[in-house]
Protein backbone atom coordinates (compact mmCIF):
# COMPACT_ATOMS: atom_id res chain seq x y z
CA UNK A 1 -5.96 2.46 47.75
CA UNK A 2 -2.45 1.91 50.04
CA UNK A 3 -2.39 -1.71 51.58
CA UNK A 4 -1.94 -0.43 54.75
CA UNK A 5 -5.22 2.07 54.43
CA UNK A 6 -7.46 -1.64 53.93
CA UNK A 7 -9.97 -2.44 56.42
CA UNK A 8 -8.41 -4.77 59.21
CA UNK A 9 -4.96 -4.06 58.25
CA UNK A 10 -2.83 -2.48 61.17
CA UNK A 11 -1.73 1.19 60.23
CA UNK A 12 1.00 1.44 63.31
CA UNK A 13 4.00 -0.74 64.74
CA UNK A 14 1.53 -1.05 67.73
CA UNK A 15 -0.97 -2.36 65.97
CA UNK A 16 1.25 -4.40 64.02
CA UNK A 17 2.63 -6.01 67.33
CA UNK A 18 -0.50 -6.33 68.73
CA UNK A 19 -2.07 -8.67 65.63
CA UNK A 20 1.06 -10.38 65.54
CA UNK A 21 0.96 -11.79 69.02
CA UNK A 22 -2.80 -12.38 68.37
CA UNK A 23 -1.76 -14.43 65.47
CA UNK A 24 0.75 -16.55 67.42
CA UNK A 25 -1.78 -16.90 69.84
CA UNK A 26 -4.27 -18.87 67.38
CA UNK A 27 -1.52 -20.57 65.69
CA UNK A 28 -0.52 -22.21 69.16
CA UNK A 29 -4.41 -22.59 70.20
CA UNK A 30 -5.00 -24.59 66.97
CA UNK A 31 -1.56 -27.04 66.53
CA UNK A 32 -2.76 -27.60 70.29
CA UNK A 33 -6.03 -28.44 68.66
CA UNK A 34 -5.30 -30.97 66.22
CA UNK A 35 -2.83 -32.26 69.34
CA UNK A 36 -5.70 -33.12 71.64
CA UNK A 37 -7.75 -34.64 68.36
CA UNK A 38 -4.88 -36.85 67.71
CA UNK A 39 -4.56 -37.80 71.08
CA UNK A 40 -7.99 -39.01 71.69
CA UNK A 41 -8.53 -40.46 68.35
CA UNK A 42 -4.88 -42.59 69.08
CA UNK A 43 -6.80 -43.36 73.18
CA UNK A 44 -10.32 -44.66 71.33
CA UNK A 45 -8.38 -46.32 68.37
CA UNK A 46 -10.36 -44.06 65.69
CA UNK A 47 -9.27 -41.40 62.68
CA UNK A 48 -9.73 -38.05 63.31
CA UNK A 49 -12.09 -36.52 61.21
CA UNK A 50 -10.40 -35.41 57.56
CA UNK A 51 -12.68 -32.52 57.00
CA UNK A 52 -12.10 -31.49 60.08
CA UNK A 53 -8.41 -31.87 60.02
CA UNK A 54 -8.21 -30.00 56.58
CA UNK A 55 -9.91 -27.08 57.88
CA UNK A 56 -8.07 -26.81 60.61
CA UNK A 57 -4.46 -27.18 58.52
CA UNK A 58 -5.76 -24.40 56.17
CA UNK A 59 -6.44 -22.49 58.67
CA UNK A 60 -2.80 -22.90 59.77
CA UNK A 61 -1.28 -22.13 56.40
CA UNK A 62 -3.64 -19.01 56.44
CA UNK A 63 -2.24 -17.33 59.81
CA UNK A 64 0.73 -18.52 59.02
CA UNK A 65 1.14 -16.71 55.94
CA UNK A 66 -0.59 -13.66 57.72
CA UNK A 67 2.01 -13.71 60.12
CA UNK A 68 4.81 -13.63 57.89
CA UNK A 69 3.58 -11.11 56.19
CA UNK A 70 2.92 -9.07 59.21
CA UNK A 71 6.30 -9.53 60.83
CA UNK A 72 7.92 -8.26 56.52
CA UNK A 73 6.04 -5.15 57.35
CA UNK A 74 6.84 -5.00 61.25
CA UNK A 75 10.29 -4.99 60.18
CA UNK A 76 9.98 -2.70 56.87
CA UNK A 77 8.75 -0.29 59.44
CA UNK A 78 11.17 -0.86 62.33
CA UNK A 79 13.91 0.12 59.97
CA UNK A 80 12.47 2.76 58.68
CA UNK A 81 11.32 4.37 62.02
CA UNK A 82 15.57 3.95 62.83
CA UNK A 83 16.33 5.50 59.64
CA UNK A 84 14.01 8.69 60.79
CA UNK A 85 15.49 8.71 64.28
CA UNK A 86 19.10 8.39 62.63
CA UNK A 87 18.54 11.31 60.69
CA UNK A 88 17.39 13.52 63.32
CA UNK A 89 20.08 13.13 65.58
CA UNK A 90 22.52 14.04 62.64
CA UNK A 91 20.43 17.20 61.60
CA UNK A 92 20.30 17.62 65.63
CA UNK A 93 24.11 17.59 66.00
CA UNK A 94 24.63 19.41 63.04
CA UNK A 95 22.57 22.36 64.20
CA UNK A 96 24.23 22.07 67.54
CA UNK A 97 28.00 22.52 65.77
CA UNK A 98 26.26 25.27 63.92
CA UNK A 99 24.71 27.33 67.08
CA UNK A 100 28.19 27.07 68.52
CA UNK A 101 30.04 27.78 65.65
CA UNK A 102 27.53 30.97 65.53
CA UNK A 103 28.51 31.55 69.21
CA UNK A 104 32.34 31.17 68.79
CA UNK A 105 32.15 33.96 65.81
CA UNK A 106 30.93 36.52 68.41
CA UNK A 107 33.18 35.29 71.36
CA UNK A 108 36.43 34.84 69.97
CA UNK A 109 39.29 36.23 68.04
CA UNK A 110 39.36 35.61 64.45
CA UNK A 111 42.38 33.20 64.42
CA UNK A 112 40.97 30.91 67.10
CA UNK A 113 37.98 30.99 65.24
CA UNK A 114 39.76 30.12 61.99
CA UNK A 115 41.09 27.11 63.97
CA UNK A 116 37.70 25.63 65.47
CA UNK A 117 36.33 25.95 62.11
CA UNK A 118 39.36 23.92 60.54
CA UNK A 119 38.91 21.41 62.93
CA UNK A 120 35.43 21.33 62.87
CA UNK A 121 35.07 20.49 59.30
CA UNK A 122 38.09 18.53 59.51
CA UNK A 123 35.79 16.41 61.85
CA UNK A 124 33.05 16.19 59.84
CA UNK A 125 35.09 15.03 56.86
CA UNK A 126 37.28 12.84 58.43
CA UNK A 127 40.44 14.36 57.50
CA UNK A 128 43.33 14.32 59.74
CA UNK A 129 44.44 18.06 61.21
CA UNK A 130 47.91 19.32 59.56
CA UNK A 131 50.56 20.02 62.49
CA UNK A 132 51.38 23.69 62.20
């Protein structure tokens, strides 16, 4: 079974964002927690509870750890999702210089064609144009 196909685990970036702010969200409810405790144990000079305490702290550690490996797979994904996006727009403009390299056959004579099509893949090597 993929990690990602486990039950409770978020399957899009959506999602992912989406459990990730609910995971701050308890994080920050439960340090504010153990705040308040603190605070009123420190007013009525008593402990807080250590069971209590311990729970609470293990909870921490557990969201915590949650979280950070939430945001590994956010950003696995974000990267990958730019990756897709970078290749389309190559394979885009590549299909663009084709259609109008397909065009400029059937418009034009066969010398300026010879001369687009220099450049052209002069562009796409990188090579710089010899001075004729």
């Amino acid at each position: 079974m993929n990690p990602s196909e486990e039950v409770g685990q978020p399957r899009t970036l959506g999602d992912m964002l989406a459990r990730e702010a609910i995971l701050v969200s308890e994080i920050a409810s439960m340090r504010q927690q153990v705040k308040v405790a603190r605070h009123k144990a420190w007013i009525d000079r008593e402990q807080v509870e250590p069971d209590w305490l311990r729970r609470v702290n293990c909870a921490l550690i557990a969201r915590k750890k949650e979280l950070a490996g939430l945001r590994v797979e956010r950003v696995s994904e974000q990267r990958r999702l730019k990756d897709v996006r970078h290749q389309l727009d190559i394979d885009t403009r590549v299909s663009l210089q084709a259609a109008f390299m397909r065009q400029a056959k059937r418009l034009l004579s066969k010398k300026v064609y010879g001369e687009i099509r220099a450049a052209a893949v002069q562009e796409g090597t990188g090579e710089v144009a010899p001075q004729a």
